[in-house]
Protein backbone atom coordinates (compact mmCIF):
# COMPACT_ATOMS: atom_id res chain seq x y z
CA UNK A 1 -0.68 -15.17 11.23
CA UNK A 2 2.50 -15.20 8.91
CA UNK A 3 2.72 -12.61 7.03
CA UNK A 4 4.55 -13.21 3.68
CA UNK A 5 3.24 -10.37 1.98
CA UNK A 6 5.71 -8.10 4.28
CA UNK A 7 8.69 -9.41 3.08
CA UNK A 8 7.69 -10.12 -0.85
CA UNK A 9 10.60 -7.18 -1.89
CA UNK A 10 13.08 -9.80 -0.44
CA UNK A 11 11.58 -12.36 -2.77
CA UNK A 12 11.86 -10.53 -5.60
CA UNK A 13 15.77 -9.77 -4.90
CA UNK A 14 16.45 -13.58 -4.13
CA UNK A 15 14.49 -14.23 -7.53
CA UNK A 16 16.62 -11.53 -9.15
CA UNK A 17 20.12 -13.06 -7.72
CA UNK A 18 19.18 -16.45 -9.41
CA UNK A 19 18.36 -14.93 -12.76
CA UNK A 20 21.07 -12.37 -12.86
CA UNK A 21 23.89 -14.52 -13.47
CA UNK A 22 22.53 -16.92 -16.23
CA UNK A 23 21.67 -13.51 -18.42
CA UNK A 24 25.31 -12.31 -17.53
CA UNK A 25 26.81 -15.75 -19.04
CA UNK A 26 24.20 -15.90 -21.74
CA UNK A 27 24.96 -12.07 -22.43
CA UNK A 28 28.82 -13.14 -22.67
CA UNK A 29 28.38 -15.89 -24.27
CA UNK A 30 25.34 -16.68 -26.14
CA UNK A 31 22.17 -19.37 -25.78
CA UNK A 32 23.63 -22.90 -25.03
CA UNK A 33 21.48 -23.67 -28.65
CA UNK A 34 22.09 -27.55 -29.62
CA UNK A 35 21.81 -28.21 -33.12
CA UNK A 36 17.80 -28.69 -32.84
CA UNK A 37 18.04 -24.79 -32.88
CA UNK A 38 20.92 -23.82 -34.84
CA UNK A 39 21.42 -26.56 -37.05
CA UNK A 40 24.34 -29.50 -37.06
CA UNK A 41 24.99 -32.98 -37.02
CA UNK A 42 24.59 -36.10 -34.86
CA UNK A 43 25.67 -39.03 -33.94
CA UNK A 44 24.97 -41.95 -31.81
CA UNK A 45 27.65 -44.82 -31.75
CA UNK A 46 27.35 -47.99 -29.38
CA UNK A 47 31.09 -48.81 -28.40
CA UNK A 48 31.13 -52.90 -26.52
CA UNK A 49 32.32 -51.99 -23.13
CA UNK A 50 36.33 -52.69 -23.04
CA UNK A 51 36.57 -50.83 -26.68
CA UNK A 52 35.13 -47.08 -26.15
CA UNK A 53 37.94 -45.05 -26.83
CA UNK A 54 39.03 -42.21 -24.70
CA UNK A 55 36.74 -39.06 -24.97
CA UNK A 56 39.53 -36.49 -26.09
CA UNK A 57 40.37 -39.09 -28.65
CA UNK A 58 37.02 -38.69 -30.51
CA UNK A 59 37.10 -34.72 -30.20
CA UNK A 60 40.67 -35.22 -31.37
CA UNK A 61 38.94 -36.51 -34.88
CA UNK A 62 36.65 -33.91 -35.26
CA UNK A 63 39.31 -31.41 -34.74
CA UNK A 64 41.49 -33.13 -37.70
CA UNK A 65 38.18 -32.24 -40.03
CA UNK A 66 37.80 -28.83 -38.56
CA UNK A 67 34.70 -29.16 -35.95
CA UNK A 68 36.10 -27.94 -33.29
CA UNK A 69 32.67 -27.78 -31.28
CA UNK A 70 31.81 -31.65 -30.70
CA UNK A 71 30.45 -32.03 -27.28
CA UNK A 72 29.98 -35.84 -26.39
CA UNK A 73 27.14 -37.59 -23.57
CA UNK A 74 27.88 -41.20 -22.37
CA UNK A 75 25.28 -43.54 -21.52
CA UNK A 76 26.54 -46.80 -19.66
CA UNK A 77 25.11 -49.93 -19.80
CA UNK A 78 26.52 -53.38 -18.58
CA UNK A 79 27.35 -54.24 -22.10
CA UNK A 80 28.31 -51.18 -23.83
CA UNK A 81 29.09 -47.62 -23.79
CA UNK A 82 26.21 -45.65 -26.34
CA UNK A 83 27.99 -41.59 -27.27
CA UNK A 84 26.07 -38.93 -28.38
CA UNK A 85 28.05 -36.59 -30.10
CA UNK A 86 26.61 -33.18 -30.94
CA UNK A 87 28.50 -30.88 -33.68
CA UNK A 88 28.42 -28.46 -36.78
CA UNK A 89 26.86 -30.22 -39.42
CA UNK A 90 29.16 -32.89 -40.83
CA UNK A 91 29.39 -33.48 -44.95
CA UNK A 92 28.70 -37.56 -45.86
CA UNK A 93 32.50 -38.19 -46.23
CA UNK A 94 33.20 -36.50 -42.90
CA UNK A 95 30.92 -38.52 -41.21
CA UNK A 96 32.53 -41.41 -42.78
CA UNK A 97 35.85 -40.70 -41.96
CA UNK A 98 35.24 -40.45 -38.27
CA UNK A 99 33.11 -43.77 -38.59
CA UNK A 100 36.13 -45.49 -40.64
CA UNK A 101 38.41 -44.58 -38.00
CA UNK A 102 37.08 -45.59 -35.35
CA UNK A 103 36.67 -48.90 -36.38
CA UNK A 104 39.96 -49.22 -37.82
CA UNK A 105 41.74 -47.96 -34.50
CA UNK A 106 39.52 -49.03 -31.30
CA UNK A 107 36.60 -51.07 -32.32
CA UNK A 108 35.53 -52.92 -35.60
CA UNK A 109 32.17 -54.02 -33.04
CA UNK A 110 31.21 -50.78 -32.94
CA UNK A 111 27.40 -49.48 -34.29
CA UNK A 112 26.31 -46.33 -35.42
CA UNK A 113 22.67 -46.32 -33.97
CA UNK A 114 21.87 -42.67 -35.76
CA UNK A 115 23.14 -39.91 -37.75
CA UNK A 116 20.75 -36.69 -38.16
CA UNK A 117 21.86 -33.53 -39.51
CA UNK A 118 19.56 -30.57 -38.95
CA UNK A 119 19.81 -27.98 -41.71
CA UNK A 120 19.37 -23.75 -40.42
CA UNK A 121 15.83 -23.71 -42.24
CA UNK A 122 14.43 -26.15 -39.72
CA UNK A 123 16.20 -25.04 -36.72
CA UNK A 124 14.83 -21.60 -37.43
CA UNK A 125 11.20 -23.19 -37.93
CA UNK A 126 11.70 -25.17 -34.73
CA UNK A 127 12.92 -21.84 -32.79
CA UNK A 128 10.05 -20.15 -34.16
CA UNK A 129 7.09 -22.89 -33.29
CA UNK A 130 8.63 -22.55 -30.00
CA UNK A 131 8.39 -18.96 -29.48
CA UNK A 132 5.15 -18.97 -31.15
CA UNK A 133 3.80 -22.27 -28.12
CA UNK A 134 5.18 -20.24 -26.01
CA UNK A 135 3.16 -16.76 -27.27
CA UNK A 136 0.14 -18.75 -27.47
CA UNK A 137 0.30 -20.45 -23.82
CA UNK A 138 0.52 -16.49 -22.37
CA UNK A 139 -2.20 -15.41 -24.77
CA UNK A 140 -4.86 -18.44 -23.51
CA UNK A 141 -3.53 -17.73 -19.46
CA UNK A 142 -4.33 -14.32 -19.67
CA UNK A 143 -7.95 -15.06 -21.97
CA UNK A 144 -9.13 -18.30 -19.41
CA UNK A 145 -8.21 -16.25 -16.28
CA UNK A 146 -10.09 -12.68 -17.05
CA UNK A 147 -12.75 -14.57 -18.72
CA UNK A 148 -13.09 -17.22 -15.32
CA UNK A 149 -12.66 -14.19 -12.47
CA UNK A 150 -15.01 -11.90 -14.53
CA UNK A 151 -16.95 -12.36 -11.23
CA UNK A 152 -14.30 -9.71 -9.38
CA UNK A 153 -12.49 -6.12 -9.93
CA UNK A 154 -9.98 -6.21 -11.77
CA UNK A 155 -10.12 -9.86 -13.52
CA UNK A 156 -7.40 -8.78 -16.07
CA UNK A 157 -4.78 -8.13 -13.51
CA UNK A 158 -4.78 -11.82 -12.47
CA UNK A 159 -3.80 -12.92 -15.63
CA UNK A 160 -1.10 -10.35 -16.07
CA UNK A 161 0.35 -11.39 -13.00
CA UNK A 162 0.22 -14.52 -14.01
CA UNK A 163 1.90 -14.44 -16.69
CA UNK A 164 4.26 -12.11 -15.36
CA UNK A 165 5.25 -15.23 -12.54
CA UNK A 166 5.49 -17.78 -15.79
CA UNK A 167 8.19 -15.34 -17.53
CA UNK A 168 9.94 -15.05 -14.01
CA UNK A 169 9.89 -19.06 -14.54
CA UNK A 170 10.81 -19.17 -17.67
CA UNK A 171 13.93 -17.03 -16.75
CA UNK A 172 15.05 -19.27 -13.95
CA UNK A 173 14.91 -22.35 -16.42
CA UNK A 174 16.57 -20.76 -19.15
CA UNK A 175 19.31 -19.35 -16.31
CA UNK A 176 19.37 -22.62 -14.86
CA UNK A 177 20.58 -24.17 -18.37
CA UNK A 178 22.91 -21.26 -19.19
CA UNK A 179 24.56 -21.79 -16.12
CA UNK A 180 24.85 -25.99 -16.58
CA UNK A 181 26.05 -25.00 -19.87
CA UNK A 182 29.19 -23.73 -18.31
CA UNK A 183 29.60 -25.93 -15.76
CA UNK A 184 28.53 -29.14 -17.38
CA UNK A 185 28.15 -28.84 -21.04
CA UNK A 186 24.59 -28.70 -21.58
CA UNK A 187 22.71 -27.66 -24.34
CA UNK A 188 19.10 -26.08 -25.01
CA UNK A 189 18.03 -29.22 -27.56
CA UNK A 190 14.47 -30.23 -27.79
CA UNK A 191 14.02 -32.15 -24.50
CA UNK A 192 14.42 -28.79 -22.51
CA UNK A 193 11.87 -27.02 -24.78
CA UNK A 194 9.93 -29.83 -23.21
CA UNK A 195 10.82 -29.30 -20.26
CA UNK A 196 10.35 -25.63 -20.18
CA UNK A 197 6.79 -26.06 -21.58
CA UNK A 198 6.06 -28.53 -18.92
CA UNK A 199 7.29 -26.00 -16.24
CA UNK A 200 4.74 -23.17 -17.89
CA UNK A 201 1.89 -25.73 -17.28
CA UNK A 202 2.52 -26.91 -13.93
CA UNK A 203 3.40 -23.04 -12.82
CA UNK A 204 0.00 -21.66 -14.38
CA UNK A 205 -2.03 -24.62 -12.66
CA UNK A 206 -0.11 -23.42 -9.48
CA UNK A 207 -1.05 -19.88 -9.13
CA UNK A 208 -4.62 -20.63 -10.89
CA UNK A 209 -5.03 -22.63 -7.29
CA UNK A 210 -3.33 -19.48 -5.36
CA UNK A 211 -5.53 -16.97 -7.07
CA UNK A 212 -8.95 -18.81 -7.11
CA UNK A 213 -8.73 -18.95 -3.21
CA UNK A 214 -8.22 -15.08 -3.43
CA UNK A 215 -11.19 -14.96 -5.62
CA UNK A 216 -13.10 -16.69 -2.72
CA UNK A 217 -11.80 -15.01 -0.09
CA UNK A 218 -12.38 -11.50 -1.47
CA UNK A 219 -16.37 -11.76 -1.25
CA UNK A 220 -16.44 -12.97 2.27
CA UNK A 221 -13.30 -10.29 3.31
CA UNK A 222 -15.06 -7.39 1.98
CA UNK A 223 -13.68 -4.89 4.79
CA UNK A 224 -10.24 -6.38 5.17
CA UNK A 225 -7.58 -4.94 3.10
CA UNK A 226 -6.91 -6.63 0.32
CA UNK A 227 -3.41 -7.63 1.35
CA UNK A 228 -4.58 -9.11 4.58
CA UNK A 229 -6.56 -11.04 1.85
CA UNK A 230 -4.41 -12.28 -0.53
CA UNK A 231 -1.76 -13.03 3.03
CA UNK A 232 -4.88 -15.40 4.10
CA UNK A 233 -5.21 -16.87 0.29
CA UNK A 234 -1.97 -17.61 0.16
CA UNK A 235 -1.63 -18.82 3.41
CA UNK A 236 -4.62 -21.46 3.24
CA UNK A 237 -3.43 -22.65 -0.02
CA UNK A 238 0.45 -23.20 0.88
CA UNK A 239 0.28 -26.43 2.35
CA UNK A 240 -2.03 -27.92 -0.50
CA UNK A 241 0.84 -26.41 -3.29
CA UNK A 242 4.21 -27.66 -1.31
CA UNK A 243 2.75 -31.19 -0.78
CA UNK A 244 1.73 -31.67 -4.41
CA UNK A 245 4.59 -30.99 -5.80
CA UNK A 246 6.91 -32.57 -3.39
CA UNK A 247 4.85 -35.48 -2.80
CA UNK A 248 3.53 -36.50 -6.54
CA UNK A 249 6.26 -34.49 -8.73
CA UNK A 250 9.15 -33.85 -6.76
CA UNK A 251 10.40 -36.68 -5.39
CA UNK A 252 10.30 -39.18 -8.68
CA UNK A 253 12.24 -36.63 -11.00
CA UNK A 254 14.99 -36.46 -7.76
CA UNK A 255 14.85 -40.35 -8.14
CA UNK A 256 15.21 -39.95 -12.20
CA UNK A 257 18.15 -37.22 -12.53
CA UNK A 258 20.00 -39.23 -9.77
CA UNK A 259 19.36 -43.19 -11.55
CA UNK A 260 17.83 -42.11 -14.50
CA UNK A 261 20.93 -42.75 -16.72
CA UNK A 262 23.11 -39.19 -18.45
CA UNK A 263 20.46 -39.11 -21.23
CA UNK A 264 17.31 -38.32 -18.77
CA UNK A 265 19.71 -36.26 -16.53
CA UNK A 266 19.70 -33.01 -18.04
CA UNK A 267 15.63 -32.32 -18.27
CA UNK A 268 14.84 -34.24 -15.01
CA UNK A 269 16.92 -31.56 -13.29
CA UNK A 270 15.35 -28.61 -15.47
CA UNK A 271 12.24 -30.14 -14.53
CA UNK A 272 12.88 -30.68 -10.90
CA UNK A 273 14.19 -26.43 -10.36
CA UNK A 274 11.62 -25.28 -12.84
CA UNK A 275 8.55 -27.04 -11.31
CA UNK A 276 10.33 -25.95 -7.60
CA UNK A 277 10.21 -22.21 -9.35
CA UNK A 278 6.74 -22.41 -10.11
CA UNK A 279 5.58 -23.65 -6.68
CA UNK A 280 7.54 -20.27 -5.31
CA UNK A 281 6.68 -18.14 -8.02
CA UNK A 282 2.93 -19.06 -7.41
CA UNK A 283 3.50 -18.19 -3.90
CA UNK A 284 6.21 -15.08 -3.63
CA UNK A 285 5.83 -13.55 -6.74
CA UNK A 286 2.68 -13.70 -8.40
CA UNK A 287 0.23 -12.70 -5.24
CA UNK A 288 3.08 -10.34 -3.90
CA UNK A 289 2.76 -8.77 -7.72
CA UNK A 290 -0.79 -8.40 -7.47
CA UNK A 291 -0.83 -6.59 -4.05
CA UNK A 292 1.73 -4.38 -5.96
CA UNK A 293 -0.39 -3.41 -8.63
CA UNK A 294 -3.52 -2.87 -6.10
CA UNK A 295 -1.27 -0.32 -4.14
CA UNK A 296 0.56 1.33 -7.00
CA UNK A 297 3.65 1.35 -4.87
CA UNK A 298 6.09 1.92 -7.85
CA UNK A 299 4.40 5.73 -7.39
CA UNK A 300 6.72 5.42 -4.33
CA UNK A 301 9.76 3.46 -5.66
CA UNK A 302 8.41 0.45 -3.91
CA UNK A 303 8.67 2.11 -0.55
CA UNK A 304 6.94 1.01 2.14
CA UNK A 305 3.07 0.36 1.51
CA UNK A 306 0.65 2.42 4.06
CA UNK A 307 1.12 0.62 7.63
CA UNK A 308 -2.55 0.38 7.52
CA UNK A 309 -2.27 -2.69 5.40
CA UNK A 310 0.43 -4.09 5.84
């Protein structure tokens, strides 16, 4: 039978050599924080097709006024060009200089669709409600689990370890954008809060499934080890976990971050890693984590476990 219990230390280190580097750049240089977070402007203009002007152009503008942070999305149509541009919060005649001369030098057809500007009061409450969605989602995991595997020794660890595997996925999604930050420009803004959330529940449904078979198993194993157990568990529900999530989830949000225009982009491929990240965290770290805590192998540094069950 496999055995992926043996090797669950090498899951942890490839887990580890994802994370590592978004927390170096974020350590560096900061959360990627859009303005739903830390407050700004902005704007989305609708250029006709054969009048957007060149991108460095518009970031030239904002310069003039002393924003040097505008970061600028396209979205292409067969019509028009629609720009979102992202900044420090602009005054009313900023914002109406940059309008006024854009029409005056590129394109008099040009219309703004929106204008927001997000004051640091209600970025801080937004930061806070999510923290707080976040605190709350851990709190009910860990309440529903102990609560539904009263029936077995040791109910609370499952939804420790649960939650333990849904803070290893939260890391990988909030690596995941620190590291498109760099690379391409991305921002935390409100859609990947969305998606993050979305990754908690599809993770927690995940290893719910993983750890309910353990839960059945355990009765019926009585005089195997318990490793050998949670091995089987995990091994009768890995088929069942891969397919769903490849087969219902998967394989659309591929189809969306590759056709799903620049403004889906961004959270369909947060979504598409972050679900992927539950599906293994369910798998290699949650279970592996529980046989952990049932052997107490840090007393040993996370040597070897006794050969007897292994």
């Amino acid at each position: 039978m496999l055995n992926i219990l043996k090797k669950r230390y090498l899951f942890f280190a490839l887990s580890l050599l994802f994370i590592l580097p978004g927390l170096v750049l974020i350590a560096i240089y900061g959360l990627p924080l859009s303005i739903d977070f830390k407050g700004g402007s902005m704007m989305e203009i609708e250029f006709p097709l054969n009048e957007t002007p060149p991108l460095t152009e518009i970031t030239g503008l904002f310069d003039e006024i002393g924003i040097v942070d505008a970061q600028i999305q396209v979205s292409n149509s067969q019509s028009s060009n629609i720009l979102v541009i992202k900044s420090s919060s602009l005054t009313n005649e900023q914002h109406t200089h940059i309008i006024s001369t854009l029409k005056d030098n590129y394109s008099k057809n040009l219309t703004e669709r929106r204008f927001d500007t997000v004051g640091p009061s209600i970025s801080q409450s937004v930061t806070q409600r999510a923290l707080l969605a976040i605190g709350i989602s851990a709190l009910a995991v860990i309440i529903y689990i102990t609560f539904a595997f009263r029936g077995i020794k040791h109910a609370f660890r499952y939804g420790v370890c649960a939650i333990i595997a849904m803070m290893h996925d939260i890391l990988i999604v909030i690596s995941l954008g620190a590291i498109g930050s760099r690379l391409f420009g991305w921002q935390m803004d409100s859609l990947f809060l969305t998606a993050l959330l979305t990754v908690i529940g599809f993770s927690t449904q995940d290893k719910i499934v993983v750890f309910d078979r353990i839960r059945e198993n355990e009765p019926l194993l009585r005089k195997v080890p318990f490793e050998k157990v949670v091995n089987h568990s995990i091994i009768q529900s890995l088929q069942r976990s891969i397919n769903t999530q490849l087969m219902t989830v998967e394989f659309m949000l591929l189809a969306l971050a590759l056709f799903g225009g620049e403004t889906l982009r961004e959270m369909c491929i947060i979504l598409l890693f972050g679900l992927l990240s539950g599906t293994y965290s369910s798998i290699f770290i949650a279970a592996p984590i529980l046989v952990v805590w049932e052997n107490k192998e840090w007393k040993t540094w996370f040597g070897r476990t006794n050969p007897s069950n292994a």
